[in-house]
Protein backbone atom coordinates (compact mmCIF):
# COMPACT_ATOMS: atom_id res chain seq x y z
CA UNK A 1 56.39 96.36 -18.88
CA UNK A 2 54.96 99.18 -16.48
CA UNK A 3 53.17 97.58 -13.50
CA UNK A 4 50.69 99.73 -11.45
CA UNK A 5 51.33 100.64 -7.44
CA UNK A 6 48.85 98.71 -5.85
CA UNK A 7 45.87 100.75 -4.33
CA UNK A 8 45.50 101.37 -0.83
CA UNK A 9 41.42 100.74 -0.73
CA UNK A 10 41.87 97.87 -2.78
CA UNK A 11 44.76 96.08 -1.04
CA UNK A 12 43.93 92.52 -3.00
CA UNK A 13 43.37 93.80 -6.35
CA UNK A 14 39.86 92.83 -6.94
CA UNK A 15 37.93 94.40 -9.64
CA UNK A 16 34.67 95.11 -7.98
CA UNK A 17 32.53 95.42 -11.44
CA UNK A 18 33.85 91.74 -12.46
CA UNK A 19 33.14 88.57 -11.23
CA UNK A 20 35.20 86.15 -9.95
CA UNK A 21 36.48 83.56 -12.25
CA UNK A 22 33.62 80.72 -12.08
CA UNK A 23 31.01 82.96 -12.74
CA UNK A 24 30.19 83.72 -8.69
CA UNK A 25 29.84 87.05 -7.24
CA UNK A 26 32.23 88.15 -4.39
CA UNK A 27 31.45 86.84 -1.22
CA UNK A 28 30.79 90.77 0.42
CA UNK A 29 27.56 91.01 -2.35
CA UNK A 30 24.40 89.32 -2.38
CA UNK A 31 23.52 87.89 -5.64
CA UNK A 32 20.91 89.98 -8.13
CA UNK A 33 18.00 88.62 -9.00
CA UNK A 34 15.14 90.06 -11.92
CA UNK A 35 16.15 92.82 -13.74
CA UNK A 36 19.89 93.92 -14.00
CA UNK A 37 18.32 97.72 -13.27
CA UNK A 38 17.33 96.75 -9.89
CA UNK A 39 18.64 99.07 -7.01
CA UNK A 40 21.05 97.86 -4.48
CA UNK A 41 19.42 96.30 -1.07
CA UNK A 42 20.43 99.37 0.71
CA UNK A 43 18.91 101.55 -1.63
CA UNK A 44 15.20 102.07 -2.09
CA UNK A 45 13.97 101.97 -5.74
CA UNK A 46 14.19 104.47 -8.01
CA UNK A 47 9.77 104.09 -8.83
CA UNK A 48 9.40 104.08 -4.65
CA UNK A 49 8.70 106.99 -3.10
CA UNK A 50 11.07 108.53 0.30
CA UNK A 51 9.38 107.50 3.89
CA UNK A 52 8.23 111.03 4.14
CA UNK A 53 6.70 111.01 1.44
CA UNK A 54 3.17 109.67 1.03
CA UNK A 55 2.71 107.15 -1.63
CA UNK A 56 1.42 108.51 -5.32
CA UNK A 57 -1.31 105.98 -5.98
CA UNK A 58 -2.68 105.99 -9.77
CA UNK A 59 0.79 106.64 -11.12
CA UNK A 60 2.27 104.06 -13.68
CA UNK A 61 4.83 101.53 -11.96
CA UNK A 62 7.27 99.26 -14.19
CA UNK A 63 7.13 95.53 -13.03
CA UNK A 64 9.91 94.68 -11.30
CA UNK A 65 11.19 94.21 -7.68
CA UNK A 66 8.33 96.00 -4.76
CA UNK A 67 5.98 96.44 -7.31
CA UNK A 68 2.24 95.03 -7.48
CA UNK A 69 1.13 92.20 -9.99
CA UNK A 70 -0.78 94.07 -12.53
CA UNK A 71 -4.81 94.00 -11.95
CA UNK A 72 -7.01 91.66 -13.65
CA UNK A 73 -8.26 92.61 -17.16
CA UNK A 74 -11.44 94.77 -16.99
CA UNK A 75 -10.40 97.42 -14.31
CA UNK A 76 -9.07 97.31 -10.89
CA UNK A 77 -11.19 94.74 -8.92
CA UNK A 78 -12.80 92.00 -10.23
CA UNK A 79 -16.41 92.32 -10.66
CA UNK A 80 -18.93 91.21 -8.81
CA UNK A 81 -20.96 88.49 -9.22
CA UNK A 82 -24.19 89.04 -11.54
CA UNK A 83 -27.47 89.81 -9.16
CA UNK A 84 -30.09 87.54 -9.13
CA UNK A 85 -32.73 87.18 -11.68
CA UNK A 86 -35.33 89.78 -11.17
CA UNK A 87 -33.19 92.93 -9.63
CA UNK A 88 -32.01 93.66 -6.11
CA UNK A 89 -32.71 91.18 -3.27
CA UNK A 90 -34.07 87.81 -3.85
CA UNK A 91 -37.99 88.02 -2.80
CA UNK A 92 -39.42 86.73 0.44
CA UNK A 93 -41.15 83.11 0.79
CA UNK A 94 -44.61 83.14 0.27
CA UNK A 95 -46.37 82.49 3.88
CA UNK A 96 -46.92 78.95 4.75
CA UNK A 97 -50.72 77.46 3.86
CA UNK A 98 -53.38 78.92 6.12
CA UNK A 99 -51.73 82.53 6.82
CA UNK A 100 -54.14 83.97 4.11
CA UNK A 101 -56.33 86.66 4.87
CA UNK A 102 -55.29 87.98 7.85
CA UNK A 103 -53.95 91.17 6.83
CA UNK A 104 -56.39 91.04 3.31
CA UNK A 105 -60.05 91.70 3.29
CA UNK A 106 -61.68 93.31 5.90
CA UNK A 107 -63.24 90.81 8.77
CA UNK A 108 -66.57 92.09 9.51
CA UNK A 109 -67.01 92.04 12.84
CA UNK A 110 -64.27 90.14 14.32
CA UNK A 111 -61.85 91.40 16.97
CA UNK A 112 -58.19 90.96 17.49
CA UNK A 113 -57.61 87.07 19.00
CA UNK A 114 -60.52 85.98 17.18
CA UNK A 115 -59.88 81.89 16.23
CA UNK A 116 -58.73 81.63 12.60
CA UNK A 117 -60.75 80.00 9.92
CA UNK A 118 -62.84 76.60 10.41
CA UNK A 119 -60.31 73.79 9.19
CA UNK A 120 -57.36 74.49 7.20
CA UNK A 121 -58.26 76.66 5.21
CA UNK A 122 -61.54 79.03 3.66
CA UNK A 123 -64.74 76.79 4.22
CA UNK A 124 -66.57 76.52 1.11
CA UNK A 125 -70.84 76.80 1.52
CA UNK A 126 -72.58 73.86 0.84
CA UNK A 127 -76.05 72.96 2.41
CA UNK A 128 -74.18 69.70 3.68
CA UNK A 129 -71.58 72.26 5.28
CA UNK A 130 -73.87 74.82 6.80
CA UNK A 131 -76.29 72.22 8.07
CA UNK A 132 -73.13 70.31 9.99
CA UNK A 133 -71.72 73.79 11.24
CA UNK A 134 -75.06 74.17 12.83
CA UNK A 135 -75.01 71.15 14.07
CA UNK A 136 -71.74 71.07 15.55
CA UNK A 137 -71.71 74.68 16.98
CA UNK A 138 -75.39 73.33 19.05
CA UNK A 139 -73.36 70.63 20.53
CA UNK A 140 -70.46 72.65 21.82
CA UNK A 141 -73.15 74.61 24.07
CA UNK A 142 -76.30 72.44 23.87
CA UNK A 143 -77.79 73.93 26.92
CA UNK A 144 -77.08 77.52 26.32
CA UNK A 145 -78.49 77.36 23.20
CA UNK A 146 -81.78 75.64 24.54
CA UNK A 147 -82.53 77.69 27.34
CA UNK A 148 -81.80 80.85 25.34
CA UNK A 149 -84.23 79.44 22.51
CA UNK A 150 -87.04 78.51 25.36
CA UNK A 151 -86.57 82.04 26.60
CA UNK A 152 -87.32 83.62 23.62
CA UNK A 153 -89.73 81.30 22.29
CA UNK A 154 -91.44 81.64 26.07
CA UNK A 155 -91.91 85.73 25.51
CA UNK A 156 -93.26 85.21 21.96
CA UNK A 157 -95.75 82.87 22.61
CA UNK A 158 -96.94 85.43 25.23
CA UNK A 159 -96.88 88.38 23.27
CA UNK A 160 -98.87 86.59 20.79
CA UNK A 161 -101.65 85.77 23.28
CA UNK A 162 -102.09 88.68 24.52
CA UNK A 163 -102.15 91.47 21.46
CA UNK A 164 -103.15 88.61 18.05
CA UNK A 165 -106.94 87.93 18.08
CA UNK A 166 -105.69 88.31 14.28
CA UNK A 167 -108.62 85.88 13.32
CA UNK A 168 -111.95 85.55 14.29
CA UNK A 169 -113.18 82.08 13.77
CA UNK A 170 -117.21 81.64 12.73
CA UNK A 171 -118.44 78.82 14.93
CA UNK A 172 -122.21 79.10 13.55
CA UNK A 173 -121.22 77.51 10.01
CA UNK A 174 -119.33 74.45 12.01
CA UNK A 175 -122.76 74.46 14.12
CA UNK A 176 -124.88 73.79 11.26
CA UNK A 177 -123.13 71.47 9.53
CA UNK A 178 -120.37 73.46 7.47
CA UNK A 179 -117.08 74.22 7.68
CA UNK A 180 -115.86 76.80 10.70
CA UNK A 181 -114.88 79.82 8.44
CA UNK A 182 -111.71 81.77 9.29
CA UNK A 183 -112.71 86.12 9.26
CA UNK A 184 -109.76 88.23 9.27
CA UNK A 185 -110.37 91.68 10.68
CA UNK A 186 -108.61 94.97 10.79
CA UNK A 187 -107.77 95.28 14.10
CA UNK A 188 -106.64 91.67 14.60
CA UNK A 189 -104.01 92.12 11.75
CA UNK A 190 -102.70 95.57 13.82
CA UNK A 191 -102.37 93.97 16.81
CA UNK A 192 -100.56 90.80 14.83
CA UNK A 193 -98.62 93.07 13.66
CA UNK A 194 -97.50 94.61 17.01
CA UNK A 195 -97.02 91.33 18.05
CA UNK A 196 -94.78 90.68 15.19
CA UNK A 197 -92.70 92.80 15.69
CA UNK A 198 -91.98 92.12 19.22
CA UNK A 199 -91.12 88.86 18.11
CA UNK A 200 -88.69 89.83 15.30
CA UNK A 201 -87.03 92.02 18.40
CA UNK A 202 -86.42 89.01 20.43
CA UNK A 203 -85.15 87.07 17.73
CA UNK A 204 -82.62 89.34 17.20
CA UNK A 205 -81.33 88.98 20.80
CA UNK A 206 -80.87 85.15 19.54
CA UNK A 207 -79.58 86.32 16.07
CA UNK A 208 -77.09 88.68 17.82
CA UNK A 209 -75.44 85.16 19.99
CA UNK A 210 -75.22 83.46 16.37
CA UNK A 211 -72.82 86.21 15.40
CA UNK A 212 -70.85 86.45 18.14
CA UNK A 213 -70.50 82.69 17.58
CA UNK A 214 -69.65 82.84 14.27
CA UNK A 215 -66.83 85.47 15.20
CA UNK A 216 -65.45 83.30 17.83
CA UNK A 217 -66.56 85.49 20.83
CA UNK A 218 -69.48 83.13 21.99
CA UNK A 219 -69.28 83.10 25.59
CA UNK A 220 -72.40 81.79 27.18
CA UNK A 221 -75.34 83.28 27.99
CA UNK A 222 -73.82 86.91 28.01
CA UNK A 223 -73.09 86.78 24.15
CA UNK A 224 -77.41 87.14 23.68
CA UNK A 225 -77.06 90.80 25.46
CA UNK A 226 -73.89 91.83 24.16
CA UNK A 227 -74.53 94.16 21.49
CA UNK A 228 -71.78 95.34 18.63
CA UNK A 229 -74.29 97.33 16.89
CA UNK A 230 -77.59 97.16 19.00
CA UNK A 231 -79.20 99.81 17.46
CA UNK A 232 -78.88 98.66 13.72
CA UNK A 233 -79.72 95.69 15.11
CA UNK A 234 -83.31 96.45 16.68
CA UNK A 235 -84.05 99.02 13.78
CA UNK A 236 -83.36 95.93 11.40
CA UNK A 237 -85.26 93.64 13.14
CA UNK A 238 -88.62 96.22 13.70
CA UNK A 239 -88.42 97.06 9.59
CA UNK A 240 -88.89 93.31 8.98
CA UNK A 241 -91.72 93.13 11.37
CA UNK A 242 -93.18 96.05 10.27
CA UNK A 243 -93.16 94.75 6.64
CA UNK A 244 -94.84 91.40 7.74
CA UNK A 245 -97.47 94.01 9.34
CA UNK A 246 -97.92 95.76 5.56
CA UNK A 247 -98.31 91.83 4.46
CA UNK A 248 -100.88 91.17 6.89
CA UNK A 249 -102.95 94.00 6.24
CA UNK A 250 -102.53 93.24 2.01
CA UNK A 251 -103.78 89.53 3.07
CA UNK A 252 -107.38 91.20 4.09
CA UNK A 253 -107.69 91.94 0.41
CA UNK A 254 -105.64 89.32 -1.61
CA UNK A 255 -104.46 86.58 0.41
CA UNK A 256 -103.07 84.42 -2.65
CA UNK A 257 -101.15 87.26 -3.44
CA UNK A 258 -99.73 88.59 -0.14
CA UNK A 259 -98.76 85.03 0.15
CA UNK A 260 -96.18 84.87 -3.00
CA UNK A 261 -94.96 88.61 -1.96
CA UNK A 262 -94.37 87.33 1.64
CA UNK A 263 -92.44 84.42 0.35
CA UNK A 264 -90.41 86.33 -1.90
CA UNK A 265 -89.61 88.99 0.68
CA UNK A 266 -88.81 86.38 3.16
CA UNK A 267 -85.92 84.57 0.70
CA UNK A 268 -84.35 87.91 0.12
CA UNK A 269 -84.15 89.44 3.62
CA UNK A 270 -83.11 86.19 4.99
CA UNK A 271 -79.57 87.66 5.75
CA UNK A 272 -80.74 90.93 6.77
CA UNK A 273 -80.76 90.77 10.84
CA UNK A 274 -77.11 89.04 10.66
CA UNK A 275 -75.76 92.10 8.52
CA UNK A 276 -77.00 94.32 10.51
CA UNK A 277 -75.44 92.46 13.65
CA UNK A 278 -72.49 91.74 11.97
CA UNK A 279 -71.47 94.91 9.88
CA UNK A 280 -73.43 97.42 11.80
CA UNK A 281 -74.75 98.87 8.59
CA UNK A 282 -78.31 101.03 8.20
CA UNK A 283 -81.62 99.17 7.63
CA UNK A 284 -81.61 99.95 4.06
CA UNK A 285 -77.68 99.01 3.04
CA UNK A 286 -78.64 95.99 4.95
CA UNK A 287 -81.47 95.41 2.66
CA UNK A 288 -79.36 95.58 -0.40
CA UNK A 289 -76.66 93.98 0.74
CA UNK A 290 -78.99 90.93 1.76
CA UNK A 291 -81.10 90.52 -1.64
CA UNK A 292 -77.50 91.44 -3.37
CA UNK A 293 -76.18 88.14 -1.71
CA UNK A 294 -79.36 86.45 -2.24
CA UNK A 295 -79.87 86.80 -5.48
CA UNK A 296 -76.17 86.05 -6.56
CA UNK A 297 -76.54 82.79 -4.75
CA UNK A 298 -80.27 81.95 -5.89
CA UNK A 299 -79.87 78.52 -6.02
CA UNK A 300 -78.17 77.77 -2.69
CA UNK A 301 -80.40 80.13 -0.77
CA UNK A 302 -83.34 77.80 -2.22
CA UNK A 303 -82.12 74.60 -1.40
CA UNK A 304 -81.03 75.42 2.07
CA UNK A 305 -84.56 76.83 2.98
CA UNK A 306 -85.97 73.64 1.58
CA UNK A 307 -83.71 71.77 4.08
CA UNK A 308 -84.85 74.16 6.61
CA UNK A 309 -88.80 73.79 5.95
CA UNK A 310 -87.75 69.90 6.19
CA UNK A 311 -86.06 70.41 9.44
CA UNK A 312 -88.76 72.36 10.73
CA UNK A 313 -91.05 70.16 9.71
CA UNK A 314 -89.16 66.82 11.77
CA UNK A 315 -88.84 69.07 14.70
CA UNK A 316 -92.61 69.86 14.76
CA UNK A 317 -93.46 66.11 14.63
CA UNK A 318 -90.63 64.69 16.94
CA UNK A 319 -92.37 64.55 20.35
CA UNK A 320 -95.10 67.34 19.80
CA UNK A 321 -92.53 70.07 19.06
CA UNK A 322 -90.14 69.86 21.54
CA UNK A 323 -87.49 69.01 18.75
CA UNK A 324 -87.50 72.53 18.21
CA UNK A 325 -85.37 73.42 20.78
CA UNK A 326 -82.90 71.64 18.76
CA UNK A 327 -83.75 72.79 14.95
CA UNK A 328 -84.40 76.59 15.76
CA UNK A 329 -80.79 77.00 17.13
CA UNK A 330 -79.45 74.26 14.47
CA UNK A 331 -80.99 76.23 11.52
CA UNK A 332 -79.86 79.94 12.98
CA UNK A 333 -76.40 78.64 13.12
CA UNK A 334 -76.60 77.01 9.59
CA UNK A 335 -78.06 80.53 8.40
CA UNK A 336 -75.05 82.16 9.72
CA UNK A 337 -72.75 80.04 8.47
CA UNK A 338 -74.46 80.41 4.74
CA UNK A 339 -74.18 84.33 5.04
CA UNK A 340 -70.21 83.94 6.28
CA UNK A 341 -69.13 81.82 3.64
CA UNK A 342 -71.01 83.25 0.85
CA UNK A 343 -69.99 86.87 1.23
CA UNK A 344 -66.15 85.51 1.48
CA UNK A 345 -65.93 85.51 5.43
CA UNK A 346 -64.47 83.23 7.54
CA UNK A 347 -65.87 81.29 10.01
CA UNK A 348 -64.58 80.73 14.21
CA UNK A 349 -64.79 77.13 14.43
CA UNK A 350 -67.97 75.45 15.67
């Protein structure tokens, strides 16, 4: 039997693609793990690109040692979560109670800083409503409100002396025996009419510091001169005057009559002066806009002036009419409040 030299790199005789007996690699190499393919630890892998080269992404890669788990089923990434019901973002909270129309509807006539709505929320008109407004906006400046009612009240009864013999009173029927007979003349009914009209022009002054009130921009005695719309204003308040003149001068021939078209005329124009103060809006728009609001409201309108004849009517009798100086202001601000709330406004609080 031939026996082999022994080899000078391999002194021992080991066989280095064998194991040792036992099943255990030599001591020299680490043991292989995976895939009997897999590269030695000095060598990179055969899939793995050289350092200088960049890195092929996209390009197929066999599972084994270096290489990535393989991605989820469906594509690369897993996919994002489902967007809310309704598209895109989730919407905004509505704002809290109370935040309502302040960016809505116009405000007619307020200013920025004006206070926000009475209460918590939109009044609602009700005669109980407008007469308590009225009642609670003459308390907050009792004496402003008096003297500025006295003033006015003072120049009217003087204008009246002075230009409306509107009557001429027949003394020689009361001296024999009859009944003094009441002779209404042309003249008289001009001058009334004048006189009228005056008066309508000084109530506006007053109508002009319920406004302001109602916007919340009532500051004393200055709000009855500070004009938003002065000249709407005084044209306003001479057309109504110089319609009670046409009225006057129809009573000559048909007082009955002239009395029914007065009383009409008076229920729809009753929110004519405060438009016009308010809005700032021509004679005639005011017009429409007043028997417009009127007329949609019928019934409210009517049972607020009957609340206002019986208010009237108390003031006259308490004390000789000095409660007056109380009503007239009271039933101005109630007025103001009616025309606010029923054309959708809102209302500074009292």
């Amino acid at each position: 039997m031939t026996q082999n030299p022994p080899d000078p790199q391999n002194p021992g005789g080991e066989q280095p693609d064998e194991q040792q007996p036992g099943g255990f690699p030599p001591p020299s190499q680490p043991p292989t793990y995976g895939s009997p393919n897999q590269p030695p630890a000095n060598q990179p892998p055969a899939n793995q690109p050289p350092a200088d080269q960049p890195p092929s992404y996209g390009a197929p890669q066999q599972p084994g040692y270096g290489t990535p788990p393989p991605p989820p089923p469906g594509g690369g990434f897993p996919s994002a979560p489902p967007p809310p019901p309704g598209g895109g973002f989730p919407s905004a909270p509505p704002p809290p109670p109370g935040q309502y129309g302040q960016y809505g509807a116009p405000q007619y006539g307020g200013q920025a800083g004006a206070p926000g709505p009475w209460g918590a929320g939109q009044p609602q008109f009700s005669v109980g409503a407008a007469i308590s407004y009225g009642w609670n906006a003459f308390k907050s400046h009792a004496l402003v409100w008096i003297l500025g009612f006295l003033a006015v009240a003072a120049l009217s009864i003087l204008i009246q002396r002075i230009l409306n013999p509107s009557v001429n009173v027949d003394l020689d029927s009361a001296a024999d025996g009859g009944i003094p007979m009441v002779e209404y003349t042309l003249t008289g009914q001009l001058l009334a009419g004048v006189a009228t009209i005056l008066t309508y022009l000084l109530y506006a002054v007053f109508v002009q510091g319920v406004v302001h009130k109602l916007n919340g921009r009532f500051d004393g005695f200055g709000s009855f001169t500070r004009f938003d719309h002065a000249g709407p204003l005084f044209i306003a308040a001479a057309a109504l005057g110089a319609v009670n003149l046409v009225f006057g001068l129809l009573s000559i021939v048909s007082p009955f009559l002239t009395s029914i078209l007065s009383l009409v005329w008076g229920v729809l124009s009753t929110f004519v002066m405060y438009i016009a103060a308010d809005r700032g809006v021509q004679v005639v728009e005011a017009v429409q806009q007043s028997i417009r609001l009127v007329t949609s409201n019928l019934g409210s309108v009517i049972v607020l002036w009957l609340a206002t004849i019986g208010l009237v009517i108390a003031g006259i009798i308490v004390v000789c009419f000095t409660g007056l100086i109380i009503v007239v202001p009271l039933v101005a601000l109630a007025w103001g409040f009616a025309y606010k709330t029923l054309s959708g406004q809102q209302v500074a609080a009292p």
